[in-house]
PDB file of N, CA and C in Angstrom:
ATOM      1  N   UNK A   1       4.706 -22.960   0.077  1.00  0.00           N
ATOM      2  CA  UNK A   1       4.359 -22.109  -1.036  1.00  0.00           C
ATOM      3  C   UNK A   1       3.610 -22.906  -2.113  1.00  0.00           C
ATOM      4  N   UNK A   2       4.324 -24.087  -2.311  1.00  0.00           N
ATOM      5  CA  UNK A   2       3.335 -24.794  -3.847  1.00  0.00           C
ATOM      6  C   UNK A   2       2.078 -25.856  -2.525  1.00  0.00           C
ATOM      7  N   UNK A   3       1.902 -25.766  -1.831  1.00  0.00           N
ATOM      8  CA  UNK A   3       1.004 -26.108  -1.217  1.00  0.00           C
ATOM      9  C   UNK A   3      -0.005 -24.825  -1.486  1.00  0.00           C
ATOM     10  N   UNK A   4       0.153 -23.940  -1.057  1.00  0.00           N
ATOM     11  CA  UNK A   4      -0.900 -22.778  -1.114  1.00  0.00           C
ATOM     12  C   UNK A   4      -1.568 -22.277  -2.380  1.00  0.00           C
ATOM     13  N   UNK A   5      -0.237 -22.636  -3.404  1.00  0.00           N
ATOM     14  CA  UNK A   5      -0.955 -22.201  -4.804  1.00  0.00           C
ATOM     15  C   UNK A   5      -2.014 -23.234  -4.961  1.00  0.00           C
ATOM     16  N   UNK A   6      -1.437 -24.568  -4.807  1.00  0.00           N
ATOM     17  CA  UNK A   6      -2.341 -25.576  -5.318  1.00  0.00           C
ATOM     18  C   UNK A   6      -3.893 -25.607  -4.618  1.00  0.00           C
ATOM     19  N   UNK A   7      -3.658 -24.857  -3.430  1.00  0.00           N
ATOM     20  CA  UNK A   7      -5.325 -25.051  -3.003  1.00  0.00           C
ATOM     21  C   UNK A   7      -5.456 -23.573  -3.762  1.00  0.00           C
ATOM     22  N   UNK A   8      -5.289 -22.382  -3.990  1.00  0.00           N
ATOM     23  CA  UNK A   8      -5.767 -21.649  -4.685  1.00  0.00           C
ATOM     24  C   UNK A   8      -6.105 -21.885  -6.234  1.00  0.00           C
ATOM     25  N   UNK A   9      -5.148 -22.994  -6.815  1.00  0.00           N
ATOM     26  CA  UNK A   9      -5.695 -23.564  -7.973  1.00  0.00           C
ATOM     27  C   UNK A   9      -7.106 -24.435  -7.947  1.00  0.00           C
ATOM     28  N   UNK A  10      -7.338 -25.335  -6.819  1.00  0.00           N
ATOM     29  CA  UNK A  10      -8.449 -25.966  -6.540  1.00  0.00           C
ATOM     30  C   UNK A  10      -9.419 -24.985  -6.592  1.00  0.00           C
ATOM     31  N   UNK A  11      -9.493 -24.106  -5.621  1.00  0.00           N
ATOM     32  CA  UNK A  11     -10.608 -22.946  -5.812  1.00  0.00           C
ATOM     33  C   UNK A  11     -10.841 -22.669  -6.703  1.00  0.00           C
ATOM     34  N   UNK A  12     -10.260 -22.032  -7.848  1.00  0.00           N
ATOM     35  CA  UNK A  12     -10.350 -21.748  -8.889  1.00  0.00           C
ATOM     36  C   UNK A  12     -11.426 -22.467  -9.741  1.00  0.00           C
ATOM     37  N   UNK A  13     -10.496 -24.023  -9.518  1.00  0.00           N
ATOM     38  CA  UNK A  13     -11.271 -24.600 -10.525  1.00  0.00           C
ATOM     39  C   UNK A  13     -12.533 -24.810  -9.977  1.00  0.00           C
ATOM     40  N   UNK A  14     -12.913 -24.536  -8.992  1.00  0.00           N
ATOM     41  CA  UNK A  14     -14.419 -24.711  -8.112  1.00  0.00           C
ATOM     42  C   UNK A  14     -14.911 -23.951  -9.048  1.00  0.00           C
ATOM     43  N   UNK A  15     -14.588 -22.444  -8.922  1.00  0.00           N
ATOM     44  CA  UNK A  15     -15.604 -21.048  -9.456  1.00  0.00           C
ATOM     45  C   UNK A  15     -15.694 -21.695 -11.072  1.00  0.00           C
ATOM     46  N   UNK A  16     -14.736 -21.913 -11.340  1.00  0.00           N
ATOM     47  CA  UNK A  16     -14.905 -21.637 -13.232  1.00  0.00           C
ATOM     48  C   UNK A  16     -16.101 -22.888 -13.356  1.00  0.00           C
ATOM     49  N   UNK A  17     -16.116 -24.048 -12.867  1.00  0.00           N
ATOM     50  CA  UNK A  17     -17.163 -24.957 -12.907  1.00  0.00           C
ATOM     51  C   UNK A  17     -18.871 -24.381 -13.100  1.00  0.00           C
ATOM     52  N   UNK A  18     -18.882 -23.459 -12.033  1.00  0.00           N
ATOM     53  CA  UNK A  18     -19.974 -22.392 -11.973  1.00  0.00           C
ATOM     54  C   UNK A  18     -20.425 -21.524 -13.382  1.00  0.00           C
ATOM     55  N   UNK A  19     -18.869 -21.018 -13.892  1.00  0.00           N
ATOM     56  CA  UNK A  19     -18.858 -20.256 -14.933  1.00  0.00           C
ATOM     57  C   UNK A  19     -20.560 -20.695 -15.678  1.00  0.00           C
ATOM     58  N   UNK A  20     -20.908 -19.621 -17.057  1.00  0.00           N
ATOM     59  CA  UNK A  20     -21.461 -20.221 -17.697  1.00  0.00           C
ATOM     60  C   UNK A  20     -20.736 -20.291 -19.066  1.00  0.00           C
ATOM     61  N   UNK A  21     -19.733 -20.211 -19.451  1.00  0.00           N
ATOM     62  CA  UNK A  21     -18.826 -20.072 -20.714  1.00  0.00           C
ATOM     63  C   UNK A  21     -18.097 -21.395 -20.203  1.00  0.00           C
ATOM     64  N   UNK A  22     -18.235 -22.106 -19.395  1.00  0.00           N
ATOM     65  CA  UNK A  22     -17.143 -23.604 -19.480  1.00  0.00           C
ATOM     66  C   UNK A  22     -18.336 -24.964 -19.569  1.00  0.00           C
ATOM     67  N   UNK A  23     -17.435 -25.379 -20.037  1.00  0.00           N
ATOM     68  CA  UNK A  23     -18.611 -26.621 -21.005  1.00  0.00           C
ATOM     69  C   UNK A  23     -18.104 -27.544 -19.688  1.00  0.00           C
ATOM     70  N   UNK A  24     -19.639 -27.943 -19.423  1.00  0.00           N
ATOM     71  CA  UNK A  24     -19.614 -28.935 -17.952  1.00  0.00           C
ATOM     72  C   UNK A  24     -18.934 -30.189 -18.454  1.00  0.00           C
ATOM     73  N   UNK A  25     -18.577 -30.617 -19.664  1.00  0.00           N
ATOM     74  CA  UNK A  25     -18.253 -31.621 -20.007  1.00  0.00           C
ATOM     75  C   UNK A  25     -16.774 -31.424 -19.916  1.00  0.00           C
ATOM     76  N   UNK A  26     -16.078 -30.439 -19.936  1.00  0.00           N
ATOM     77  CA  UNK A  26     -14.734 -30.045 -19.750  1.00  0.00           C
ATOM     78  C   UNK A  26     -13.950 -31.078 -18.686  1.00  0.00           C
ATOM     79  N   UNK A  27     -14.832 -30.958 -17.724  1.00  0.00           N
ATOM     80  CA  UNK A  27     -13.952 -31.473 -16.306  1.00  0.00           C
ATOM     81  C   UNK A  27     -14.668 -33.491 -15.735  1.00  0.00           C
ATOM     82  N   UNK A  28     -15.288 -33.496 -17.014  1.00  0.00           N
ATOM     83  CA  UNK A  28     -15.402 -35.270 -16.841  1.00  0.00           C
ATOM     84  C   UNK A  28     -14.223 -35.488 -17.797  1.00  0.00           C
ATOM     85  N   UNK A  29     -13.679 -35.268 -19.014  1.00  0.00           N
ATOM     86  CA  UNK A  29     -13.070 -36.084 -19.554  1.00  0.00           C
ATOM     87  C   UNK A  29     -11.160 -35.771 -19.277  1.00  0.00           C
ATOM     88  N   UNK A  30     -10.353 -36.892 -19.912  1.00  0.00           N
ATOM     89  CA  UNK A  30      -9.239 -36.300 -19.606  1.00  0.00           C
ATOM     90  C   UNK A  30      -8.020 -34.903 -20.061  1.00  0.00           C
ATOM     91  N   UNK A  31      -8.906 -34.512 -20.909  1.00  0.00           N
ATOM     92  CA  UNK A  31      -9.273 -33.433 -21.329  1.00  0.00           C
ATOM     93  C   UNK A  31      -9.358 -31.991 -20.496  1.00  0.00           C
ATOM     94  N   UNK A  32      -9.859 -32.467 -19.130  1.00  0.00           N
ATOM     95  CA  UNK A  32     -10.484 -31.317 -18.401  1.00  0.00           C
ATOM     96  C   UNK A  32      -9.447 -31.171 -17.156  1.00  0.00           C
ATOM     97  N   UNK A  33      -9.854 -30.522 -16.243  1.00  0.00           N
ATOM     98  CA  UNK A  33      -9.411 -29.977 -15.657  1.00  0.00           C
ATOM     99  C   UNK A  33      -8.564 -31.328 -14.402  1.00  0.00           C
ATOM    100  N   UNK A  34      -7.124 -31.537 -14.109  1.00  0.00           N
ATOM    101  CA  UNK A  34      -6.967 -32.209 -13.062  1.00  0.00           C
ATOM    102  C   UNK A  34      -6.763 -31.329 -11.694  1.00  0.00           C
ATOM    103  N   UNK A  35      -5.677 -32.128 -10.588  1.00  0.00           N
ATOM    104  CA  UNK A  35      -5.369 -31.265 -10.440  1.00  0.00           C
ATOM    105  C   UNK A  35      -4.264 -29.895  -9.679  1.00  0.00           C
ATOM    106  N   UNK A  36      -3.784 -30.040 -11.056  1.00  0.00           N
ATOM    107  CA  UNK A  36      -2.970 -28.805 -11.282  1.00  0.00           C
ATOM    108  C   UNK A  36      -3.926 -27.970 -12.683  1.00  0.00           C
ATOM    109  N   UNK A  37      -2.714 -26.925 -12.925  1.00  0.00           N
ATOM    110  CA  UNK A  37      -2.977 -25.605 -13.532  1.00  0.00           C
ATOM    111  C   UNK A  37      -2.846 -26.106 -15.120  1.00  0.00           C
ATOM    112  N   UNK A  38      -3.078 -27.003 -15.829  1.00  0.00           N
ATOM    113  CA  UNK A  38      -3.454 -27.746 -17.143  1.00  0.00           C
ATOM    114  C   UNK A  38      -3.369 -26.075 -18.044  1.00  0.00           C
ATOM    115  N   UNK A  39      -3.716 -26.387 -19.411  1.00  0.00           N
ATOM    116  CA  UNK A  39      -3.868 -25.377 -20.790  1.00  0.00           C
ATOM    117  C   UNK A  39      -5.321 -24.883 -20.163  1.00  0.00           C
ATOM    118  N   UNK A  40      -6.124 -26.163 -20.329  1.00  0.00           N
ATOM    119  CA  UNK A  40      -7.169 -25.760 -20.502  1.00  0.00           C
ATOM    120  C   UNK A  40      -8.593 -24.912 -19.435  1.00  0.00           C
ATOM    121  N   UNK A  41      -7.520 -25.423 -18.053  1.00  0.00           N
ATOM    122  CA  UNK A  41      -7.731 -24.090 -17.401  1.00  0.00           C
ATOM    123  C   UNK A  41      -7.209 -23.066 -17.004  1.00  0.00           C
ATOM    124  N   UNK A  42      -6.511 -22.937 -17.405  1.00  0.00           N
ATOM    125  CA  UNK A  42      -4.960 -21.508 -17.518  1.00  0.00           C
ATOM    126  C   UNK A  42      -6.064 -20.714 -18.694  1.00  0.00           C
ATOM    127  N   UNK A  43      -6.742 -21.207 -20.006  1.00  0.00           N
ATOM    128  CA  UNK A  43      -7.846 -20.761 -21.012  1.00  0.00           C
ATOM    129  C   UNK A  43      -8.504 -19.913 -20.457  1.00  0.00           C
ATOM    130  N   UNK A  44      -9.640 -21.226 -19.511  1.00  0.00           N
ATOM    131  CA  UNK A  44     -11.188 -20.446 -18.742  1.00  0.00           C
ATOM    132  C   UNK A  44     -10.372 -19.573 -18.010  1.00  0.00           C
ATOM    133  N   UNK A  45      -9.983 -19.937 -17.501  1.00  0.00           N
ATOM    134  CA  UNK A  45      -8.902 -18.354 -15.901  1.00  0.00           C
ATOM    135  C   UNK A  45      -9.232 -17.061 -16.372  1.00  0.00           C
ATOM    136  N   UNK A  46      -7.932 -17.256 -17.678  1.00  0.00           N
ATOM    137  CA  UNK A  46      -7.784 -16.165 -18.110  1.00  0.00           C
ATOM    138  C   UNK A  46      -8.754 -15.084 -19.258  1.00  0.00           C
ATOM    139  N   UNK A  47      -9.723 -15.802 -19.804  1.00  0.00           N
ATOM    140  CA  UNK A  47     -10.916 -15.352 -20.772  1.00  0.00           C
ATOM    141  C   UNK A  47     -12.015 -14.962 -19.852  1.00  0.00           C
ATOM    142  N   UNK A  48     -11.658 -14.198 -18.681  1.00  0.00           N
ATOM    143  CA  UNK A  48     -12.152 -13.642 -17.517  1.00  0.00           C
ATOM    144  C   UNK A  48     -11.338 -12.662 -16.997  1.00  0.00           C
ATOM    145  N   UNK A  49     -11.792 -11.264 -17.085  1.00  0.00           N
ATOM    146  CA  UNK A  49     -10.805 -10.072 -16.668  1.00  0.00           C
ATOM    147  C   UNK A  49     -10.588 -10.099 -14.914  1.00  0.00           C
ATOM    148  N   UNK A  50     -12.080 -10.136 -14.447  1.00  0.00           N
ATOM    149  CA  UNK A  50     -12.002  -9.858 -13.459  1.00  0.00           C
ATOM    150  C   UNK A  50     -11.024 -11.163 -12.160  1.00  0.00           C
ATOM    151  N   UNK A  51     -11.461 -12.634 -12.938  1.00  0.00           N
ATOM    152  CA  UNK A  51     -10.915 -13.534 -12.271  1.00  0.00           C
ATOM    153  C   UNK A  51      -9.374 -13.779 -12.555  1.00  0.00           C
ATOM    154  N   UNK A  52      -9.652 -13.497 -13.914  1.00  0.00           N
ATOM    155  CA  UNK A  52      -7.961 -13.455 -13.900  1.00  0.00           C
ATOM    156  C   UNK A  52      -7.176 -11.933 -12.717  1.00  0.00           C
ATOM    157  N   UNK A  53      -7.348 -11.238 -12.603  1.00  0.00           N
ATOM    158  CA  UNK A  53      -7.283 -10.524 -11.792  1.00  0.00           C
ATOM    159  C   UNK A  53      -6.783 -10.987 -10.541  1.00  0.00           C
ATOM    160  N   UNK A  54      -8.016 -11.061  -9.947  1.00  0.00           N
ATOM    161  CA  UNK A  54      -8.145 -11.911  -8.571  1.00  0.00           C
ATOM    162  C   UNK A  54      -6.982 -12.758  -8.206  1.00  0.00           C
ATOM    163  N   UNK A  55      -6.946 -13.874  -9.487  1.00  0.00           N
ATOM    164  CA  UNK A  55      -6.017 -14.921  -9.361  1.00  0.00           C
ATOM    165  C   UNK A  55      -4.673 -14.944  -9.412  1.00  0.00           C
ATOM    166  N   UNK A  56      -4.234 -13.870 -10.148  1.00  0.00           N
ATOM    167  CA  UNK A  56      -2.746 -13.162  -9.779  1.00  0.00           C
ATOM    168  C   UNK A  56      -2.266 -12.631  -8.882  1.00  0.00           C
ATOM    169  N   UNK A  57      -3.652 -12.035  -8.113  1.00  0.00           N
ATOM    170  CA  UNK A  57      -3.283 -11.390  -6.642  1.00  0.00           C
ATOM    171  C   UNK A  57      -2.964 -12.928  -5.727  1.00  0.00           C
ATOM    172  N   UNK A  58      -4.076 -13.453  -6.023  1.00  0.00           N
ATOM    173  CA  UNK A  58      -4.069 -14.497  -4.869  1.00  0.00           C
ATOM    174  C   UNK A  58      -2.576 -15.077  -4.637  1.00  0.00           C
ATOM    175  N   UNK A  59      -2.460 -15.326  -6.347  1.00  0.00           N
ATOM    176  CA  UNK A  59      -1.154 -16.304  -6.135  1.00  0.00           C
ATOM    177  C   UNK A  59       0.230 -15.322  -5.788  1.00  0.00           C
ATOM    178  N   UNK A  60       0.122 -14.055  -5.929  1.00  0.00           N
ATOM    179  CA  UNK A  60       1.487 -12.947  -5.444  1.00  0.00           C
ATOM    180  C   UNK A  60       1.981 -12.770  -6.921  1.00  0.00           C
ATOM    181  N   UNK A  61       1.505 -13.076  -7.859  1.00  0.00           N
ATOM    182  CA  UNK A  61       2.499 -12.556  -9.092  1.00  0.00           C
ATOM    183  C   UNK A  61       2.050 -11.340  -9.540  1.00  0.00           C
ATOM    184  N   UNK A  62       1.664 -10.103  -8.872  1.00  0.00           N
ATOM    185  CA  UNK A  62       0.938  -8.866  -9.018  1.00  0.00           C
ATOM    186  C   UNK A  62       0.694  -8.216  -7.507  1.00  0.00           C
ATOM    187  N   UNK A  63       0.910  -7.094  -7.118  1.00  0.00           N
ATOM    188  CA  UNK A  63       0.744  -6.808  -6.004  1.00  0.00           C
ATOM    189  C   UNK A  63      -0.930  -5.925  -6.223  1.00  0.00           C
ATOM    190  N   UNK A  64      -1.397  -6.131  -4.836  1.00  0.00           N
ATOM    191  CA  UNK A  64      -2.675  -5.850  -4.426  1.00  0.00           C
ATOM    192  C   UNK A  64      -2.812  -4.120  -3.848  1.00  0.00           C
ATOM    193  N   UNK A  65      -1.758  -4.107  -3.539  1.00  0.00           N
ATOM    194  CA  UNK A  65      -1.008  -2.686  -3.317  1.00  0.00           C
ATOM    195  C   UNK A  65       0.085  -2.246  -3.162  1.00  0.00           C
ATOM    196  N   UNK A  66       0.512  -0.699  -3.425  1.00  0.00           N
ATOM    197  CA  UNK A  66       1.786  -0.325  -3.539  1.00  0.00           C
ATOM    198  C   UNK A  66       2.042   0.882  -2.338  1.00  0.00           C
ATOM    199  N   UNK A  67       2.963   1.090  -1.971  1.00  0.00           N
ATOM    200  CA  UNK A  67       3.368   2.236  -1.457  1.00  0.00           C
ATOM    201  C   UNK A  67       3.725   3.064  -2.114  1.00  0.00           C
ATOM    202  N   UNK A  68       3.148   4.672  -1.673  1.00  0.00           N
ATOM    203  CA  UNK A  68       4.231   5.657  -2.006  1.00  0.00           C
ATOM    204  C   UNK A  68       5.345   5.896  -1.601  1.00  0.00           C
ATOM    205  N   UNK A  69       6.554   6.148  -2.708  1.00  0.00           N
ATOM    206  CA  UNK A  69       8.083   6.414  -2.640  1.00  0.00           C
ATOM    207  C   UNK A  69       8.100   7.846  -1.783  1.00  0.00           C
ATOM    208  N   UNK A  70       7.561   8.440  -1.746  1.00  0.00           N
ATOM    209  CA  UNK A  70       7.193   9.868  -1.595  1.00  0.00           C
ATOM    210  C   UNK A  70       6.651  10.230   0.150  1.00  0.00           C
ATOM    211  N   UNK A  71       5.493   9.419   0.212  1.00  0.00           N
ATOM    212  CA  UNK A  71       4.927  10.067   1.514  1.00  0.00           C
ATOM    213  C   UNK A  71       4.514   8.484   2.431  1.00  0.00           C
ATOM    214  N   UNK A  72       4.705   7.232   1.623  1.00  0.00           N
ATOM    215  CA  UNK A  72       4.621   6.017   2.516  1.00  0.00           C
ATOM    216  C   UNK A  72       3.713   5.743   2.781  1.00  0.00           C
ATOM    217  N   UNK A  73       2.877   6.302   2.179  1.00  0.00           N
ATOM    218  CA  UNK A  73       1.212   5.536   2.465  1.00  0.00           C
ATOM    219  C   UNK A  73       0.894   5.076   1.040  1.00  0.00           C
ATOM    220  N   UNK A  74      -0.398   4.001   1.029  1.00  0.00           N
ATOM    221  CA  UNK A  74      -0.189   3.164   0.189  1.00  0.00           C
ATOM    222  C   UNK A  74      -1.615   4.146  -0.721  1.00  0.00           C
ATOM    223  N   UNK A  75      -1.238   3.527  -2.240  1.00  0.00           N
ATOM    224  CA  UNK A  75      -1.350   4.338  -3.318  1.00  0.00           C
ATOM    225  C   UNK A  75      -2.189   3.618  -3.902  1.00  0.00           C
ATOM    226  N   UNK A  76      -3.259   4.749  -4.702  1.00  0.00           N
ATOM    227  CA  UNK A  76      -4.802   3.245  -5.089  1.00  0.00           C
ATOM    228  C   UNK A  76      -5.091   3.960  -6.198  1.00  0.00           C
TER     229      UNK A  76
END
């Protein structure tokens, strides 16, 4: 399990690198990004609707879908 987050944290920090709102200088100093889940990219993550999104699914703390109580097929 903390194996899987941590490469989904790596990814992460791949995309936000891309970002154009993260200062390329972020991830040279010690300051920036290591790697684990630091302040300062838990920041960029989340000052992103859609990635923050994503990244809750990825990691399971939000489900991607639900079932209906009712008829058992899943609900969107």
């Amino acid at each position: 399990m903390v194996q899987r987050i941590s490469t989904i944290i790596k990814d992460y920090q791949g995309r936000l690198r891309d970002m154009p709102y993260v200062t390329k200088t972020s991830f040279q100093h010690s300051l920036g990004f290591s790697d684990d889940a630091n302040k300062l990219f838990l920041t960029f993550l989340f000052s992103d609707h859609a990635i923050r999104l994503h990244f809750l699914k990825d990691v399971s703390l939000i489900r991607s879908n639900m079932q209906c109580n009712s008829c058992g097929r899943d609900m969107t």
